[in-house]
PDB file of N, CA and C in Angstrom:
ATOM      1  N   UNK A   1     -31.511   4.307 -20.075  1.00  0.00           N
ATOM      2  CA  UNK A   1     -30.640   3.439 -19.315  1.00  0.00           C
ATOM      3  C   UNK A   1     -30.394   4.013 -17.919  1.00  0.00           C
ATOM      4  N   UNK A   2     -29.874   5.399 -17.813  1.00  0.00           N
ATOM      5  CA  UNK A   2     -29.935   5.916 -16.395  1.00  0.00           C
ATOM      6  C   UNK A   2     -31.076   6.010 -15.434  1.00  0.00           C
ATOM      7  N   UNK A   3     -32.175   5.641 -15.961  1.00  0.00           N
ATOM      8  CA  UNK A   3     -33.448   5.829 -15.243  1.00  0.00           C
ATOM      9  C   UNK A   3     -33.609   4.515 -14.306  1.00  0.00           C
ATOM     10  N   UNK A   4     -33.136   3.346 -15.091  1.00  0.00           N
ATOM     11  CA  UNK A   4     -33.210   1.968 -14.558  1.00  0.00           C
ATOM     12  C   UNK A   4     -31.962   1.450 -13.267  1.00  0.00           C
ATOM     13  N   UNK A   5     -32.821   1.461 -12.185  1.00  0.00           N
ATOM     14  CA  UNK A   5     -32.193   1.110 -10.817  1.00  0.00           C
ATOM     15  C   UNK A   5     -31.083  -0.297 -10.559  1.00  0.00           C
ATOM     16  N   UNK A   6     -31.272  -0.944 -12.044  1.00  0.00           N
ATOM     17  CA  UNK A   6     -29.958  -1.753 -11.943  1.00  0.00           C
ATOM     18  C   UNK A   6     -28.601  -1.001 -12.181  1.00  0.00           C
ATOM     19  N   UNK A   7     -28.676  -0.007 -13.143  1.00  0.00           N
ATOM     20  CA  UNK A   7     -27.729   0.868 -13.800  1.00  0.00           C
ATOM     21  C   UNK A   7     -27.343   1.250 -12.319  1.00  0.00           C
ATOM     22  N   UNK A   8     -27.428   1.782 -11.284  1.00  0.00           N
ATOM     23  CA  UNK A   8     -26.957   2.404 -10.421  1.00  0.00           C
ATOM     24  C   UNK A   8     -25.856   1.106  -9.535  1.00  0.00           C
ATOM     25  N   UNK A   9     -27.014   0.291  -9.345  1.00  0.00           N
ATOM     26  CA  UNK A   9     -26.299  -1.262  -8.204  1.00  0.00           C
ATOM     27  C   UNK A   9     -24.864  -1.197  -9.216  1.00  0.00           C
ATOM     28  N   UNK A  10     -24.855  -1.013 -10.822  1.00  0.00           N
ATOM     29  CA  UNK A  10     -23.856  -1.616 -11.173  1.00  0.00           C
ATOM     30  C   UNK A  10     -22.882  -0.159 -11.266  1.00  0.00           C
ATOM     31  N   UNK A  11     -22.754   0.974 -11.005  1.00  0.00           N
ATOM     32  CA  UNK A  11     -22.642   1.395 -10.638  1.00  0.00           C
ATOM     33  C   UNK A  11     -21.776   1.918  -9.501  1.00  0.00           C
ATOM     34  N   UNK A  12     -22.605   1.903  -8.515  1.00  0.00           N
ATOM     35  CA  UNK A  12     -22.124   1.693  -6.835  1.00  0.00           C
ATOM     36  C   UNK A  12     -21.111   0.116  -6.969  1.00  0.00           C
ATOM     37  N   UNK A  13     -21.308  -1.003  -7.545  1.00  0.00           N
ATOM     38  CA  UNK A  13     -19.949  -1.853  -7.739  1.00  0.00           C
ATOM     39  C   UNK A  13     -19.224  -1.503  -7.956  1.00  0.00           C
ATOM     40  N   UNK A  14     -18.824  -0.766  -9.110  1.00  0.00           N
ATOM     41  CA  UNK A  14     -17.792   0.004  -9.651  1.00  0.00           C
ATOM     42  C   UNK A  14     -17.348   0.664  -8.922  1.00  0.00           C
ATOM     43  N   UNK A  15     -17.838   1.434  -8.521  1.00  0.00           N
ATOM     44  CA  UNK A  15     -16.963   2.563  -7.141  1.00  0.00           C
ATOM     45  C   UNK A  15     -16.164   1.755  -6.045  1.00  0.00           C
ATOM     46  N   UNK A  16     -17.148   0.464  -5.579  1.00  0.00           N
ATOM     47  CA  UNK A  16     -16.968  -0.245  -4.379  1.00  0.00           C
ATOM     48  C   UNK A  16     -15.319  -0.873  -4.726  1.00  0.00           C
ATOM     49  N   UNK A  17     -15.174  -1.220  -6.446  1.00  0.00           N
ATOM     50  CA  UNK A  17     -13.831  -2.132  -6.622  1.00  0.00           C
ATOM     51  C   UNK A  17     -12.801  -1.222  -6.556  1.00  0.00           C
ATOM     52  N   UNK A  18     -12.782   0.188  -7.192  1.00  0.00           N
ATOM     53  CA  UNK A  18     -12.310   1.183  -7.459  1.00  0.00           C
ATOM     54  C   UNK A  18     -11.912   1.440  -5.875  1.00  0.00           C
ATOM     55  N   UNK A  19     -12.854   1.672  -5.027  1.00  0.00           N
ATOM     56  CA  UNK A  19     -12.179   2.093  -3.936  1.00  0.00           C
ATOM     57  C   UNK A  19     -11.403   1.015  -2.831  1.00  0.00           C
ATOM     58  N   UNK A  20     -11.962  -0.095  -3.006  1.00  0.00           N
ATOM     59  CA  UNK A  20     -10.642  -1.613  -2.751  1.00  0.00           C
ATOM     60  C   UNK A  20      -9.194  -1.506  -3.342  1.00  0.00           C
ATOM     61  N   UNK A  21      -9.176  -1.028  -4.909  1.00  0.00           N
ATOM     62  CA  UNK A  21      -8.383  -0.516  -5.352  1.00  0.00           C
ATOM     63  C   UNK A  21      -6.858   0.107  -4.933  1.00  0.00           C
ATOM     64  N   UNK A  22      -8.020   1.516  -4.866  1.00  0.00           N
ATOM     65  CA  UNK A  22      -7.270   2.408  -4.119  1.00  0.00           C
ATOM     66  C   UNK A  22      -6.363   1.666  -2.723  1.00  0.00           C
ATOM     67  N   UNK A  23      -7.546   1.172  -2.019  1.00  0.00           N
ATOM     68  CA  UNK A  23      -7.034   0.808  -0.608  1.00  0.00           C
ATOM     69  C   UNK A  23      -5.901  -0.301  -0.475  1.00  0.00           C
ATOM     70  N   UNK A  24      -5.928  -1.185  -1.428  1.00  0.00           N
ATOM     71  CA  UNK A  24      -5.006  -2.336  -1.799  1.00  0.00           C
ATOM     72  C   UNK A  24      -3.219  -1.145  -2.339  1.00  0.00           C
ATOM     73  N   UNK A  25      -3.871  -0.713  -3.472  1.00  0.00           N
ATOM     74  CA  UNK A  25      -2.880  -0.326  -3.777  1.00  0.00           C
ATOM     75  C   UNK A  25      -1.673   0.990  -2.565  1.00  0.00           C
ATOM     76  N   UNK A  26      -2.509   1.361  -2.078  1.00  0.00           N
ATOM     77  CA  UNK A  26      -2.424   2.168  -0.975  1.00  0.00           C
ATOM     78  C   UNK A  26      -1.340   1.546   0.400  1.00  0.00           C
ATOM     79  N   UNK A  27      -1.942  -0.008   0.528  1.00  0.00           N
ATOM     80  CA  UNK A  27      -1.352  -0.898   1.627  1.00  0.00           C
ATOM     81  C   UNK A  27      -0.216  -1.375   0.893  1.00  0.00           C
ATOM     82  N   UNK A  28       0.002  -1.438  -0.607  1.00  0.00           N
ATOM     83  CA  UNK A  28       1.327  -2.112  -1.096  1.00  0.00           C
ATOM     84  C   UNK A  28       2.481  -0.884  -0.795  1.00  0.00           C
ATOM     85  N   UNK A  29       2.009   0.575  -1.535  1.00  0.00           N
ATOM     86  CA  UNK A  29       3.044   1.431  -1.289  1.00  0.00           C
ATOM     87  C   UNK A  29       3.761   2.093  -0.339  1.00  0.00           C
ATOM     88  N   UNK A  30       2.903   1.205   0.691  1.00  0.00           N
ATOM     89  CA  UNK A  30       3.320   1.674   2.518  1.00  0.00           C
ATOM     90  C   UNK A  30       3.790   0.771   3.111  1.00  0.00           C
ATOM     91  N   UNK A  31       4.375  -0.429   1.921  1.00  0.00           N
ATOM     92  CA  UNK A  31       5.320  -1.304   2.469  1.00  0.00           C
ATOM     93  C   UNK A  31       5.031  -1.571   3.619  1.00  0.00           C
ATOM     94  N   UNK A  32       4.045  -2.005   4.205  1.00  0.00           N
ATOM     95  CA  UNK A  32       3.172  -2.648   5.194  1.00  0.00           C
ATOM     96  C   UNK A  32       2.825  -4.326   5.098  1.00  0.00           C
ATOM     97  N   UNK A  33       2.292  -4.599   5.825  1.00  0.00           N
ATOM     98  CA  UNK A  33       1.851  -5.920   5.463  1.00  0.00           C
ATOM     99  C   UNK A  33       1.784  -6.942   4.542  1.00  0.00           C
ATOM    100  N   UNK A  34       2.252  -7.405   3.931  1.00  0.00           N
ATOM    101  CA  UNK A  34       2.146  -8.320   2.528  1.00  0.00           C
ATOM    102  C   UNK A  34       0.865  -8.737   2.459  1.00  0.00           C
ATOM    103  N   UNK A  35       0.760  -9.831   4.114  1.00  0.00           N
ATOM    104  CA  UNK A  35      -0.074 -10.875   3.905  1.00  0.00           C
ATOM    105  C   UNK A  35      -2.082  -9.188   3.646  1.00  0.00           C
ATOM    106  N   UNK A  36      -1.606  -8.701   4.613  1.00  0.00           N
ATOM    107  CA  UNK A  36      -3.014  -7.971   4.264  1.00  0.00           C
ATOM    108  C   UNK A  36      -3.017  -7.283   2.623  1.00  0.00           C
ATOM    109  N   UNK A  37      -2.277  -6.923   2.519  1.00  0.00           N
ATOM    110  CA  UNK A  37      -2.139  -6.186   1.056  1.00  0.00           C
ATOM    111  C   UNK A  37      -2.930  -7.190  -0.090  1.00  0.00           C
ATOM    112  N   UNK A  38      -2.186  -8.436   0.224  1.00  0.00           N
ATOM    113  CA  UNK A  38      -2.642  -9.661  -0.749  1.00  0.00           C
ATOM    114  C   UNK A  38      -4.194  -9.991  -0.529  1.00  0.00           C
ATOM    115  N   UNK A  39      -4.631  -9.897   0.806  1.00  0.00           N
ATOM    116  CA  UNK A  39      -5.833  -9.993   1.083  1.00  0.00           C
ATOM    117  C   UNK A  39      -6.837  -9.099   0.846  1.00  0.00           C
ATOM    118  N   UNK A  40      -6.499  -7.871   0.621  1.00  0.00           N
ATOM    119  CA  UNK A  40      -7.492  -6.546  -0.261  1.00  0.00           C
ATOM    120  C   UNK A  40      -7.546  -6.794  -1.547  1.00  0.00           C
ATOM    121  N   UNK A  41      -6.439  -7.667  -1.624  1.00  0.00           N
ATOM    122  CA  UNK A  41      -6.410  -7.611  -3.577  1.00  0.00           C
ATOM    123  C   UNK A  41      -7.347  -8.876  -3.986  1.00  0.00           C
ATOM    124  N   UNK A  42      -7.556 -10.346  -2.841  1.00  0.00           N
ATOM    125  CA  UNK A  42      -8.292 -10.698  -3.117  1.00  0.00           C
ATOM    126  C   UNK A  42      -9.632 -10.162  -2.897  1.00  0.00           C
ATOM    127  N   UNK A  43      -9.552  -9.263  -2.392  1.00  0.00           N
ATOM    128  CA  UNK A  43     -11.268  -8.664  -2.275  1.00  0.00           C
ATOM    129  C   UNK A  43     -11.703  -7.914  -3.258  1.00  0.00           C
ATOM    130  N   UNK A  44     -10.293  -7.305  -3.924  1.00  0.00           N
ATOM    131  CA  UNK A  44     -10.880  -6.694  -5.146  1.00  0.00           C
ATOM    132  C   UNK A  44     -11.788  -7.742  -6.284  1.00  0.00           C
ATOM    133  N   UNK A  45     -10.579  -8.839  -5.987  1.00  0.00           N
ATOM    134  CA  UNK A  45     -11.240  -9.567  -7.245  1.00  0.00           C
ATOM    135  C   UNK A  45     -12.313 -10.566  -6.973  1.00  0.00           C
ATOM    136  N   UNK A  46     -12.484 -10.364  -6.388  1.00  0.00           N
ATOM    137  CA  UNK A  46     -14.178 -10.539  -5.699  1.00  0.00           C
ATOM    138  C   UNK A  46     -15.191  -9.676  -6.140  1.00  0.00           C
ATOM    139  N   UNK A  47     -14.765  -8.743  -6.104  1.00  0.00           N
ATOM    140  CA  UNK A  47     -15.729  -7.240  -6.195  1.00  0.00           C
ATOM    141  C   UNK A  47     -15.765  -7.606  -7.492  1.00  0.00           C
ATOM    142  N   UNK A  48     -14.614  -7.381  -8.238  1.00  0.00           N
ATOM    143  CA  UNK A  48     -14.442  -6.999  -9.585  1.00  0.00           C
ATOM    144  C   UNK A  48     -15.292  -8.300 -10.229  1.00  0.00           C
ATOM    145  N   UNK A  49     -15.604  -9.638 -10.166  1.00  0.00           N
ATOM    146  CA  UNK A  49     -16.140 -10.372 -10.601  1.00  0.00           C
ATOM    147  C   UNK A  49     -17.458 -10.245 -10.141  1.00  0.00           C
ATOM    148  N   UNK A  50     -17.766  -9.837  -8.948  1.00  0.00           N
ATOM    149  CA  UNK A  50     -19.172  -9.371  -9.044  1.00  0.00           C
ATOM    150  C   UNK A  50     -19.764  -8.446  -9.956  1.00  0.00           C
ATOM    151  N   UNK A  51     -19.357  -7.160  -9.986  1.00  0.00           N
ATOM    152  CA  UNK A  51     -18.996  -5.926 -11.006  1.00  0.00           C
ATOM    153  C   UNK A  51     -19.642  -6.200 -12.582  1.00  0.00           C
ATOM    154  N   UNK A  52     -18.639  -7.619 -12.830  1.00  0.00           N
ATOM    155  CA  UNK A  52     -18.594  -7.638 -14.136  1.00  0.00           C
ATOM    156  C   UNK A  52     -19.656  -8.757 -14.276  1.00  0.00           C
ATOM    157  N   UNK A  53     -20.565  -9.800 -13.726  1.00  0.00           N
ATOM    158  CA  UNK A  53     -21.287 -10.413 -13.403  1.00  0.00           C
ATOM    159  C   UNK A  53     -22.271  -9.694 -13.511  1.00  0.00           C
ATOM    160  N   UNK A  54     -22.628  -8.788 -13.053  1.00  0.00           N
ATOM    161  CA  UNK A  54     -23.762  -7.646 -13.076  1.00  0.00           C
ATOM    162  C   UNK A  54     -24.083  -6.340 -14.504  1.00  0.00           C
ATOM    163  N   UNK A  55     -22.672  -6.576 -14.660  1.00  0.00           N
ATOM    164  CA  UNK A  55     -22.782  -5.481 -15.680  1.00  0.00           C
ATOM    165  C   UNK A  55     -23.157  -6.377 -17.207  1.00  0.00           C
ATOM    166  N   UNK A  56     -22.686  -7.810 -17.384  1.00  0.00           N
ATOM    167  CA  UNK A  56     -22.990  -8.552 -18.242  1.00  0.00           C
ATOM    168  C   UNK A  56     -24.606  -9.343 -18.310  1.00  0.00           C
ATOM    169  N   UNK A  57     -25.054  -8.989 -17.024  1.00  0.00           N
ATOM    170  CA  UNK A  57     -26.199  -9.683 -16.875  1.00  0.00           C
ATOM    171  C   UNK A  57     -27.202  -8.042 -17.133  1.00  0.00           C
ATOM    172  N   UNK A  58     -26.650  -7.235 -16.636  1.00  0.00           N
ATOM    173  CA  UNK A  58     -27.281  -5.712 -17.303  1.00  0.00           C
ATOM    174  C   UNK A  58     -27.408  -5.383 -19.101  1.00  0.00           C
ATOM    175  N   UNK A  59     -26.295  -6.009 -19.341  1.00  0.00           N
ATOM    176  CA  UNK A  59     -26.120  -5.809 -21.161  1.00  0.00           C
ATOM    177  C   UNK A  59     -27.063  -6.975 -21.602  1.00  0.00           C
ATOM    178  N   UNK A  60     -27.536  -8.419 -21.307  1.00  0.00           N
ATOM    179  CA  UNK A  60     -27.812  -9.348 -21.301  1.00  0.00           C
ATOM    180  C   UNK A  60     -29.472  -9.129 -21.540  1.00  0.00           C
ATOM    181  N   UNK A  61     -29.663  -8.323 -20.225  1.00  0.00           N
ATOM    182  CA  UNK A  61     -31.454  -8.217 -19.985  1.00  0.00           C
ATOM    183  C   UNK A  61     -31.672  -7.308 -21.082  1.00  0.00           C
ATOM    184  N   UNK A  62     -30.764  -6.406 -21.144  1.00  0.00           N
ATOM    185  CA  UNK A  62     -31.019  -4.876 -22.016  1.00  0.00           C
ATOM    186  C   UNK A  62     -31.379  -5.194 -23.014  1.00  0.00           C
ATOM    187  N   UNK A  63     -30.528  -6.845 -23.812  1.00  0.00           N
ATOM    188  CA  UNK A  63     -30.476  -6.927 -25.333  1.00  0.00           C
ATOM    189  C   UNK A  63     -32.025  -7.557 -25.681  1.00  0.00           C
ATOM    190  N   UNK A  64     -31.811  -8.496 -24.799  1.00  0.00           N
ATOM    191  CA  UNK A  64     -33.139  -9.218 -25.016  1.00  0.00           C
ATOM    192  C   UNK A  64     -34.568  -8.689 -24.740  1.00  0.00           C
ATOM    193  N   UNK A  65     -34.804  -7.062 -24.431  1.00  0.00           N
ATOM    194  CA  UNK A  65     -35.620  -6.431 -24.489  1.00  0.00           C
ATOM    195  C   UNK A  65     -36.289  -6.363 -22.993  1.00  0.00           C
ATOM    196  N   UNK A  66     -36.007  -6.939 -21.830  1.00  0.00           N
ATOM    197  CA  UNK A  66     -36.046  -6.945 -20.893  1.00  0.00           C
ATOM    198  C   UNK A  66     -36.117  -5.218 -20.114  1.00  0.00           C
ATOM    199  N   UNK A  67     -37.024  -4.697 -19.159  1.00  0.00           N
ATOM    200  CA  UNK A  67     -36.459  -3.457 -18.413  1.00  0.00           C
ATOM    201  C   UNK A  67     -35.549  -3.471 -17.413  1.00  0.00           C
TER     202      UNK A  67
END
């Protein structure tokens, strides 16, 4: 499984939501901006549905014998 170059894309998503994350959660506790705060968080969940889009279409190819 680690050898296969989708494993990584899905991967590097994970980090990418993780670090939106961070950055969202980061802009709420600095009592800063609302409207931007709200707007990282929709980017998370952007990410995060990409993420999981990829990682289900990774389990998907895997099952059906696909490389």
């Amino acid at each position: 499984m680690a050898n296969d170059p989708f494993f990584y894309v899905i991967i590097g998503a994970c980090l990418i939501v993780g670090a939106i994350l961070i950055w969202g959660v980061s802009l709420f506790g600095s009592g800063g901006d609302n409207k931007k705060s709200n707007k990282v968080m929709q980017y998370r969940i952007a990410a995060q549905f990409v993420a999981v889009v990829l990682i289900v279409g990774f389990a998907y190819f895997r099952s059906t014998g696909g490389n």
